[in-house]
C-alpha atoms as a PDB file:
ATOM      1  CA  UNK A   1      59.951  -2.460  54.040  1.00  0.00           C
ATOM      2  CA  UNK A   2      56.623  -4.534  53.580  1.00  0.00           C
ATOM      3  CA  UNK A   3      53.223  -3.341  55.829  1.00  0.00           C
ATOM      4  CA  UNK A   4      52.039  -6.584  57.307  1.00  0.00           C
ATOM      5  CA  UNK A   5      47.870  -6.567  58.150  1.00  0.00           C
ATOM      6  CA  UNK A   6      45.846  -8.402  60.818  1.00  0.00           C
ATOM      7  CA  UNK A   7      44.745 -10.592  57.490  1.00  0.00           C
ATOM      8  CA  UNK A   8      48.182 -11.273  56.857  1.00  0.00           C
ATOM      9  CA  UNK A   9      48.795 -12.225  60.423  1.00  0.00           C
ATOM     10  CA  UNK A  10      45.694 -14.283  60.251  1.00  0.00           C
ATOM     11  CA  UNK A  11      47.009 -16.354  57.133  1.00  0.00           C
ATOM     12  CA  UNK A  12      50.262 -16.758  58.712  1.00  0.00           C
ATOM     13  CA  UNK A  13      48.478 -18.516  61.700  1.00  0.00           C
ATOM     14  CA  UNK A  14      46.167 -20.513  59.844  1.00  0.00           C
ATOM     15  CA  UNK A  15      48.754 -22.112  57.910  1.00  0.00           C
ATOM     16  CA  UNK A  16      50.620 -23.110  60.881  1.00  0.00           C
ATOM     17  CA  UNK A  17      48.140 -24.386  63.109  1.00  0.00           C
ATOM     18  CA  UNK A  18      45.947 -25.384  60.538  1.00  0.00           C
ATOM     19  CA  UNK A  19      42.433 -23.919  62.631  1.00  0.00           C
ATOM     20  CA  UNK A  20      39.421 -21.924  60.450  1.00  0.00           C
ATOM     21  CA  UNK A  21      40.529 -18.852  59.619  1.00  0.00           C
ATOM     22  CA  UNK A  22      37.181 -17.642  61.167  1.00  0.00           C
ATOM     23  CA  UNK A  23      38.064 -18.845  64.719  1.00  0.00           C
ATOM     24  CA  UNK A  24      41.909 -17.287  63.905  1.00  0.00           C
ATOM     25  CA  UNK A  25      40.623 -13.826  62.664  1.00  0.00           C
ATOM     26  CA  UNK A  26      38.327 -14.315  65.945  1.00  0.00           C
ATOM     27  CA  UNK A  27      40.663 -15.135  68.735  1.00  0.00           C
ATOM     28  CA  UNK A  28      43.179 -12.141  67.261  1.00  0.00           C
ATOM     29  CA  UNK A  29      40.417  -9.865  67.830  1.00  0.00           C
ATOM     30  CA  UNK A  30      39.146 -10.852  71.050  1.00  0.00           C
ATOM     31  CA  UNK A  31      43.058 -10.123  71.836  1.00  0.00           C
ATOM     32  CA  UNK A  32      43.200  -6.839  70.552  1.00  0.00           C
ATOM     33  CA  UNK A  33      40.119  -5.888  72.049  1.00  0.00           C
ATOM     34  CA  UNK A  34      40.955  -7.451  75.399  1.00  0.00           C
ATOM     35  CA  UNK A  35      44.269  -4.793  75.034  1.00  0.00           C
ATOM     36  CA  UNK A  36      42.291  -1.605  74.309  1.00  0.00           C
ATOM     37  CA  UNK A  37      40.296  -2.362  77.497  1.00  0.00           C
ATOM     38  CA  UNK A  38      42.358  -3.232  79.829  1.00  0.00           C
ATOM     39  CA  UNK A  39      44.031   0.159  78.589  1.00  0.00           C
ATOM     40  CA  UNK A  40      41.018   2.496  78.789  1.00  0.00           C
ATOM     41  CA  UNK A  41      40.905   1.103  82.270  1.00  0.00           C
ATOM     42  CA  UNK A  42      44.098   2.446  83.280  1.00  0.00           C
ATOM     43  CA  UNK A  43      45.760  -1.120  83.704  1.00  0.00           C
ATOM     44  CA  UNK A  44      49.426  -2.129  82.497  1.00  0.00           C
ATOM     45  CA  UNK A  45      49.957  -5.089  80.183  1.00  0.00           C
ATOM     46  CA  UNK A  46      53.503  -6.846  80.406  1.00  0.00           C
ATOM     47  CA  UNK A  47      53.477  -9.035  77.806  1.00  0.00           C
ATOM     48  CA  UNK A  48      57.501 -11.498  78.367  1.00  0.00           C
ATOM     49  CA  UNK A  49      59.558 -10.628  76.216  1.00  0.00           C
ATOM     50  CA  UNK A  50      57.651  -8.761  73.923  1.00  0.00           C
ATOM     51  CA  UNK A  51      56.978  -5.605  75.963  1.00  0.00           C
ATOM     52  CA  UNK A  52      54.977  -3.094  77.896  1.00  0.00           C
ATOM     53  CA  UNK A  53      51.856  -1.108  77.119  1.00  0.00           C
ATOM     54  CA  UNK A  54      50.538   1.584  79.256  1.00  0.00           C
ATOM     55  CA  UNK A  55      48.625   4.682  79.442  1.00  0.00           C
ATOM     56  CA  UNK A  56      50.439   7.550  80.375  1.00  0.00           C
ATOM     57  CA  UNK A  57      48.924  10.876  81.090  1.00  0.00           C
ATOM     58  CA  UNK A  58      50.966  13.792  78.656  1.00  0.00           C
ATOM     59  CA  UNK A  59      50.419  17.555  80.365  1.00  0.00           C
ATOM     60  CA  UNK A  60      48.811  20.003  78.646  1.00  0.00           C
ATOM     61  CA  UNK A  61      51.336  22.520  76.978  1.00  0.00           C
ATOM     62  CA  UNK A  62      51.477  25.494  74.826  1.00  0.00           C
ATOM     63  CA  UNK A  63      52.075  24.712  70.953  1.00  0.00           C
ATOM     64  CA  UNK A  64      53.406  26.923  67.630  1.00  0.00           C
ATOM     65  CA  UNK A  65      51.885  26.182  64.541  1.00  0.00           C
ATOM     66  CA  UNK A  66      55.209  25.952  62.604  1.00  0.00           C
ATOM     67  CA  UNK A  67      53.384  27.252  59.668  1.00  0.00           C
ATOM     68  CA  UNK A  68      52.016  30.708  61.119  1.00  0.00           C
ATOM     69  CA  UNK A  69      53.792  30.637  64.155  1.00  0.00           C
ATOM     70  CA  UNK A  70      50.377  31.366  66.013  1.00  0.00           C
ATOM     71  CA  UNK A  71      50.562  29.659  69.500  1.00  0.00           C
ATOM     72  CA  UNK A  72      48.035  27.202  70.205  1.00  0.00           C
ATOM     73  CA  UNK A  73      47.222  25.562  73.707  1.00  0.00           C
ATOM     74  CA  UNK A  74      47.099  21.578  73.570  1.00  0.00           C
ATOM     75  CA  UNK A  75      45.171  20.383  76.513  1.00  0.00           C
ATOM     76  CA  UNK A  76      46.284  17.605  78.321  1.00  0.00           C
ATOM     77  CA  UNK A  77      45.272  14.376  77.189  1.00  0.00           C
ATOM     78  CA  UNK A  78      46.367   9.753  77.832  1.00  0.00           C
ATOM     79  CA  UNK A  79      48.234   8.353  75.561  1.00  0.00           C
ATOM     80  CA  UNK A  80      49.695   4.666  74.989  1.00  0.00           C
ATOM     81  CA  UNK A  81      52.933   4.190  74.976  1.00  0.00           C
ATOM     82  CA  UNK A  82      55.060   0.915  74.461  1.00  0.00           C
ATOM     83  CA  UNK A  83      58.598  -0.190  76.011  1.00  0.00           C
ATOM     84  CA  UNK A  84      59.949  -3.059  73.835  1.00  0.00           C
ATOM     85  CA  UNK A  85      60.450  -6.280  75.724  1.00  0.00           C
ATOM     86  CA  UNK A  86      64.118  -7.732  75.518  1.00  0.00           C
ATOM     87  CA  UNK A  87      63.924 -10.808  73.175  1.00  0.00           C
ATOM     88  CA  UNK A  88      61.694  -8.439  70.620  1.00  0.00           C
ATOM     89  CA  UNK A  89      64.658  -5.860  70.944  1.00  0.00           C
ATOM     90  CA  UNK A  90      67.588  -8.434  70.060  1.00  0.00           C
ATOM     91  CA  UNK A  91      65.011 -10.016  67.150  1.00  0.00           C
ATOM     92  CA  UNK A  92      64.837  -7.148  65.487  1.00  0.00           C
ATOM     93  CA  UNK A  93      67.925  -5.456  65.872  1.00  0.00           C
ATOM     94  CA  UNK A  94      69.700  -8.911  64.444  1.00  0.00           C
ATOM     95  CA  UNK A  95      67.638  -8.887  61.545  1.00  0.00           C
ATOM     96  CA  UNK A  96      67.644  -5.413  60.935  1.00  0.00           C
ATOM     97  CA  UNK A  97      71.578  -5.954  61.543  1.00  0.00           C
ATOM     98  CA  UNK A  98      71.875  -8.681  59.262  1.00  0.00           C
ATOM     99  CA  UNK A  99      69.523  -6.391  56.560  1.00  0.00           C
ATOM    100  CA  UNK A 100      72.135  -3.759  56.710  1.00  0.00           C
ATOM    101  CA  UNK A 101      75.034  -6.431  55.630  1.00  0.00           C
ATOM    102  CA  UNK A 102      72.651  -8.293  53.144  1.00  0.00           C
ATOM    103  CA  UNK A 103      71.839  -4.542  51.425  1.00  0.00           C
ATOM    104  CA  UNK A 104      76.088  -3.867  51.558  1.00  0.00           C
ATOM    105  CA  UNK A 105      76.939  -7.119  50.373  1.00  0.00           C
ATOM    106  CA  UNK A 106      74.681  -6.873  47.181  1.00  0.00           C
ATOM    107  CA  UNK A 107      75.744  -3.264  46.330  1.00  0.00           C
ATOM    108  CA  UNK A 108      79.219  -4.398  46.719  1.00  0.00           C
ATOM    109  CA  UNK A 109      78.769  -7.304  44.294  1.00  0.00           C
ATOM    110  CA  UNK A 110      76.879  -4.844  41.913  1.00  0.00           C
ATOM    111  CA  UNK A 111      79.605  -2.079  41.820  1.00  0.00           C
ATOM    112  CA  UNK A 112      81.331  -1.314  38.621  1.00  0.00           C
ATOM    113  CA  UNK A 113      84.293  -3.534  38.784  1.00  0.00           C
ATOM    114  CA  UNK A 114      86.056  -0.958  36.040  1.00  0.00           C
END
């Protein structure tokens, strides 16, 4: 598995659409940003096909440190969570499908055929 960066992205679009990789890097940004507001703001964003992000409140709750075993209280706190949109879900479960066969196939051809 590869990490793929906002530069990467940013490449990626710049070769396809062939704008400034200023006004590319830009425009992601704005987007991102545009996210993490409407978040902090309590709003949903339902992004077709690609999924949901939305701040959820998780209730405070008593913790063990797993090292010591000394309880710990965790106070309550928002966090963002993220449902995966239906065409994302098929995407990547077909290529991660198709991985898994690739990965068989080639340690099938490169079994010892003694």
């Amino acid at each position: 598995m590869q990490t793929t960066t906002k530069r990467d992205l940013c490449e990626k679009i710049v070769r396809k659409t062939n704008n400034s990789q200023l006004l590319v890097k830009e425009t992601i940004q704005m987007f991102l940003d545009r996210i993490v507001e409407e978040l902090s703001q309590g709003n949903r964003i339902e992004l077709r096909d690609f999924g949901v992000f939305e701040v959820k409140k998780r209730a405070a709750r008593k913790a063990r440190n797993p090292r010591t075993g000394e309880e710990a209280f965790v106070p309550a706190k928002n966090v963002v969570v993220f449902k995966v949109g239906k065409l994302m879900k098929e995407r990547v479960n077909n290529s991660a499908s198709n991985n898994a066969d690739n990965q068989a196939d080639s340690s099938a051809n490169t079994a010892d055929p003694s």
